[in-house]
N, C-alpha and C. Protein backbone atom coordinates (compact mmCIF):
# COMPACT_ATOMS: atom_id res chain seq x y z
N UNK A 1 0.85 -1.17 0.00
CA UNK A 1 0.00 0.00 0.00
C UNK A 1 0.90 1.24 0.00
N UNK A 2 0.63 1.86 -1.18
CA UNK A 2 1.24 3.21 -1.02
C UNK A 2 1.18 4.33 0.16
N UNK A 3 2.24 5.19 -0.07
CA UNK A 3 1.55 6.43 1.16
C UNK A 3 0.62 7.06 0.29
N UNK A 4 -0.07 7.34 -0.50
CA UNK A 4 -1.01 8.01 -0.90
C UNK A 4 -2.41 7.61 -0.34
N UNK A 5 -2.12 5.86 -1.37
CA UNK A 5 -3.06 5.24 -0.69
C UNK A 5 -3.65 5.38 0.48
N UNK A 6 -2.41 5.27 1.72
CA UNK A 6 -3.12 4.93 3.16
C UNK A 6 -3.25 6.16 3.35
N UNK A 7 -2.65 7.59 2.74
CA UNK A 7 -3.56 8.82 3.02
C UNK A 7 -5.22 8.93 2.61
N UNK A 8 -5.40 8.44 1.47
CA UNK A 8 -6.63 8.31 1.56
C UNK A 8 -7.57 7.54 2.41
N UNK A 9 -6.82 6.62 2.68
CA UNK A 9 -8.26 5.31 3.68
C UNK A 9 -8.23 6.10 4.84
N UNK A 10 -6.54 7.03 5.54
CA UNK A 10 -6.80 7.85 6.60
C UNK A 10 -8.39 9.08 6.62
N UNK A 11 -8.17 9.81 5.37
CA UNK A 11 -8.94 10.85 4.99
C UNK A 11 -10.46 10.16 5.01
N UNK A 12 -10.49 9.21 4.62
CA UNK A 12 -11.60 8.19 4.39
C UNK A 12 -12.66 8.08 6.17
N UNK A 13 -11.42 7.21 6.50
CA UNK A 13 -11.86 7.01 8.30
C UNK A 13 -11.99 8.41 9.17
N UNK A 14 -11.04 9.41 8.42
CA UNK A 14 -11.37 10.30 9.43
C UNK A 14 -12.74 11.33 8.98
N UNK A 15 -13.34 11.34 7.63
CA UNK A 15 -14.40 11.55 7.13
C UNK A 15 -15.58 10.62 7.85
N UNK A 16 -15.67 9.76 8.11
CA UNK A 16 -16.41 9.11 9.02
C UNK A 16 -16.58 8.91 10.27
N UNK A 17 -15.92 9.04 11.09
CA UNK A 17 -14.99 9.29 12.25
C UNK A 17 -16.09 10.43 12.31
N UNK A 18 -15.48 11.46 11.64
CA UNK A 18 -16.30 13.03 12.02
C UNK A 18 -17.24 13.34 11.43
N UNK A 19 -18.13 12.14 10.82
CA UNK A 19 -19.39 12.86 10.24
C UNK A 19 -19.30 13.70 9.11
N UNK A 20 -18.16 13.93 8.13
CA UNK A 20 -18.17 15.42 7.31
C UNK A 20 -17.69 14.71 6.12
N UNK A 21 -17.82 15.53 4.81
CA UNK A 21 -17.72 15.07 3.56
C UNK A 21 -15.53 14.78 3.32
N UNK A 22 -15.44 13.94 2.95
CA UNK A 22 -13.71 13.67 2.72
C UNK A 22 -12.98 15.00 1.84
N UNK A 23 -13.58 16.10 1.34
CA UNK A 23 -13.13 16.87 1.00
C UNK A 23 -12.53 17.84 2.23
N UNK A 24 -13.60 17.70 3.17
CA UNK A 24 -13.45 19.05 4.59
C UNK A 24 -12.26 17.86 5.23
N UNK A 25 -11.66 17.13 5.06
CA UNK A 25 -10.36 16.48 5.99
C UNK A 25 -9.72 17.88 5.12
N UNK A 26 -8.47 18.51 6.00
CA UNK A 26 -7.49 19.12 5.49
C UNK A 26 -5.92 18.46 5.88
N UNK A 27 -5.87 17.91 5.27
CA UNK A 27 -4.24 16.57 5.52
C UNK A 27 -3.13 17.45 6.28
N UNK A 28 -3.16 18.70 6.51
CA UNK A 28 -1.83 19.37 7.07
C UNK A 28 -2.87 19.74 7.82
N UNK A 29 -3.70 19.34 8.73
CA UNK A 29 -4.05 20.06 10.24
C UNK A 29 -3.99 19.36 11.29
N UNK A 30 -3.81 19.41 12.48
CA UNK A 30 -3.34 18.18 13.25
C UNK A 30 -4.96 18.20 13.20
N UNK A 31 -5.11 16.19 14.25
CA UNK A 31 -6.54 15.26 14.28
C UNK A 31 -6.97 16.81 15.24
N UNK A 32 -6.26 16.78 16.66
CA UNK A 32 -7.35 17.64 17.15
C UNK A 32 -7.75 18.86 16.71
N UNK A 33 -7.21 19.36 15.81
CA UNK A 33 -7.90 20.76 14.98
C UNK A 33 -8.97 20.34 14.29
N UNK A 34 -9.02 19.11 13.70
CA UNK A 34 -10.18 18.70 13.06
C UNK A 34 -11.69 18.33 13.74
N UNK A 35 -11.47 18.37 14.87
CA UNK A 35 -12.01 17.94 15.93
C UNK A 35 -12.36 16.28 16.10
N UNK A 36 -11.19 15.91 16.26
CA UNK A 36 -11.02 14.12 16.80
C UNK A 36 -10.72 14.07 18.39
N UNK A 37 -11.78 13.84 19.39
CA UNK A 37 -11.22 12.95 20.41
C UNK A 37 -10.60 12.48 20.83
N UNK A 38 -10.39 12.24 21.94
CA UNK A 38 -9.77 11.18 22.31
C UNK A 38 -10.01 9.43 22.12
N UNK A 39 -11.66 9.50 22.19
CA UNK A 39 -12.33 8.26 22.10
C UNK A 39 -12.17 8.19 20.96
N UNK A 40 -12.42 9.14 19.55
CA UNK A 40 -12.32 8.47 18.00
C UNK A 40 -10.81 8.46 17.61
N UNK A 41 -9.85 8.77 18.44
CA UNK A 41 -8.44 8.89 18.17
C UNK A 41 -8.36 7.33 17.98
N UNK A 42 -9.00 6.67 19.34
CA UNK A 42 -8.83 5.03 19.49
C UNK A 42 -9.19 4.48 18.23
N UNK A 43 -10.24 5.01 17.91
CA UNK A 43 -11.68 4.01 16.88
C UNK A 43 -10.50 4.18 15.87
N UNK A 44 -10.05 5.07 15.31
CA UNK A 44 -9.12 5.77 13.99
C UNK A 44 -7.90 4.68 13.81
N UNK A 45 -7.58 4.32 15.39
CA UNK A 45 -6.18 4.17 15.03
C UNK A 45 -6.64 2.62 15.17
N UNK A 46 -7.61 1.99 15.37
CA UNK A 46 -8.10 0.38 15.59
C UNK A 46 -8.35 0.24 14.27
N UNK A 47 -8.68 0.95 13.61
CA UNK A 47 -9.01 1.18 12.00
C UNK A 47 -7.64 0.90 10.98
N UNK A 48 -7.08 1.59 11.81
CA UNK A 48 -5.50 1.92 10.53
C UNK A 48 -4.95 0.38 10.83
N UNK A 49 -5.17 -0.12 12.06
CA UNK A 49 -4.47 -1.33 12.89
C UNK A 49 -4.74 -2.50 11.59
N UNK A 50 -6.08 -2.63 11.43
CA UNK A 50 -6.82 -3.64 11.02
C UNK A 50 -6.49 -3.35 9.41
N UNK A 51 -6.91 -2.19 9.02
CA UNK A 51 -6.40 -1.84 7.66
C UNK A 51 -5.37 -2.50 7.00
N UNK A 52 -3.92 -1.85 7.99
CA UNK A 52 -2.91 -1.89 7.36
C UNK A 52 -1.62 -3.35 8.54
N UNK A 53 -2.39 -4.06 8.90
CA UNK A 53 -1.92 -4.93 9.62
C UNK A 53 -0.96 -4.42 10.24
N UNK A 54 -0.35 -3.56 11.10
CA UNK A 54 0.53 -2.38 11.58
C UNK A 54 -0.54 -2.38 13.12
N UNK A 55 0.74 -2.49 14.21
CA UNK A 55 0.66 -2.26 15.59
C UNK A 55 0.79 -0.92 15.75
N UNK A 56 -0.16 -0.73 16.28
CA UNK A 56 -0.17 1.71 16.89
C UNK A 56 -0.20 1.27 18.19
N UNK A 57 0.32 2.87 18.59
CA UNK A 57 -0.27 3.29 19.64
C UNK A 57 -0.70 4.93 19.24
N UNK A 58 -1.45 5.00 20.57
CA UNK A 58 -1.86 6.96 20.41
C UNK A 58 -0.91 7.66 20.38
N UNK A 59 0.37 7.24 20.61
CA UNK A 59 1.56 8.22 20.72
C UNK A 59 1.67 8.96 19.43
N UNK A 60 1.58 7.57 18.80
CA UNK A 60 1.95 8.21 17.31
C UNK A 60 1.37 9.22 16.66
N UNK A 61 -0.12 9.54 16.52
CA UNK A 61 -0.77 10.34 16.53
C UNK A 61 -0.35 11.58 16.75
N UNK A 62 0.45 11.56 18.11
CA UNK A 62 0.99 13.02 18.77
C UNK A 62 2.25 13.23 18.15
N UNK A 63 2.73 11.71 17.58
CA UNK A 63 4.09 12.53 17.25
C UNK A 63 3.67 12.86 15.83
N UNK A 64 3.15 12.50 15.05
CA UNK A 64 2.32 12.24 13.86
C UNK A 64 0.98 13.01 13.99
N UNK A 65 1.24 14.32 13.97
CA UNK A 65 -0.48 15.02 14.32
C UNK A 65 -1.28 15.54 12.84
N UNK A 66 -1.03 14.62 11.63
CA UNK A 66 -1.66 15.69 10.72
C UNK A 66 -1.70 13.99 9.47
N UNK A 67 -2.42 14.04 8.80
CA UNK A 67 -2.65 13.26 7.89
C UNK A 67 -1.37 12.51 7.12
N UNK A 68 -0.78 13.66 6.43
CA UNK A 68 0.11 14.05 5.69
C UNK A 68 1.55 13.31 7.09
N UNK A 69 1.41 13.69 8.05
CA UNK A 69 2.56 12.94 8.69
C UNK A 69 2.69 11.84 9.31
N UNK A 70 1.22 11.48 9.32
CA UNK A 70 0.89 10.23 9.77
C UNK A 70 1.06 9.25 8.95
N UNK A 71 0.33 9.92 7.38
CA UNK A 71 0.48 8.53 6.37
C UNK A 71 1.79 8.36 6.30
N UNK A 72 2.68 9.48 5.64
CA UNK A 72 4.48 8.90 5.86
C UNK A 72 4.68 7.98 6.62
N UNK A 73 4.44 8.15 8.16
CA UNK A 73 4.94 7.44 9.14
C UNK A 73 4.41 5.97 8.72
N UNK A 74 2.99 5.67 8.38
CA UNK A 74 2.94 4.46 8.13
C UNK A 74 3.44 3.58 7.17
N UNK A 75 3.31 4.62 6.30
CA UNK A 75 4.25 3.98 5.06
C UNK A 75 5.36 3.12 4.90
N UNK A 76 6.38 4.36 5.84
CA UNK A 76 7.76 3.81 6.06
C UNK A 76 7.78 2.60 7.24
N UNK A 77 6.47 2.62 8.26
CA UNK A 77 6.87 1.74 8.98
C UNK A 77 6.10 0.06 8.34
N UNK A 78 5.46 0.15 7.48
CA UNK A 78 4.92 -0.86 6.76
C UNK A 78 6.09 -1.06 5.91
N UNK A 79 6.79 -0.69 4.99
CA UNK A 79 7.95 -0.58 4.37
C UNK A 79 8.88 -1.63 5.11
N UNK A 80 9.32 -1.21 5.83
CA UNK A 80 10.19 -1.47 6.94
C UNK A 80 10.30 -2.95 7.46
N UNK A 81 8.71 -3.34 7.67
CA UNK A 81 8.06 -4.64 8.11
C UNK A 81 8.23 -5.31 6.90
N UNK A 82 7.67 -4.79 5.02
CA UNK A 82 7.72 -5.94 4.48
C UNK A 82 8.89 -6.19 3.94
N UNK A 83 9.77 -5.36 4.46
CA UNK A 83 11.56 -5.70 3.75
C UNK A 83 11.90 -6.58 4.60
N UNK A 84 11.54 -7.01 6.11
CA UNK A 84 12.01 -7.82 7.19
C UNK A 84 12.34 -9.20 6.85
């Protein structure tokens, strides 16, 4: 899965997540500017878990606060796993 890709299934879940059309995600704003929870932070990241067969935690999120830096991060760490 590309990083584009999993930017979109992000943009996707977090369009659902928040009730709002996938255009209103803005990929460079962190989750909580978008208004994500704490509780849909979980649902989001149980999502990406299952998605992209990839172990999270919420940390990442914080270190990773914006679409755009999150998908990288998964990318490379899926990357990473299927070169192993």
């Amino acid at each position: 899965m590309t990083r584009e890709q999993i930017s979109e299934f992000c943009i996707a879940s977090l369009a659902n997540i928040l009730r709002i059309s996938k255009d209103r995600v803005e990929t460079g704003a962190k989750f909580n500017r978008l208004g994500l929870d704490s509780a849909m932070l979980v649902y989001l990241m149980m999502e990406l878990e299952e998605k992209l067969d990839l172990e999270l935690s919420t940390d990442d999120f914080y270190d990773y606060p914006t679409v755009e830096a999150l998908s990288h991060y998964l990318a490379g760490k899926r990357a990473t796993r299927d070169a192993a």
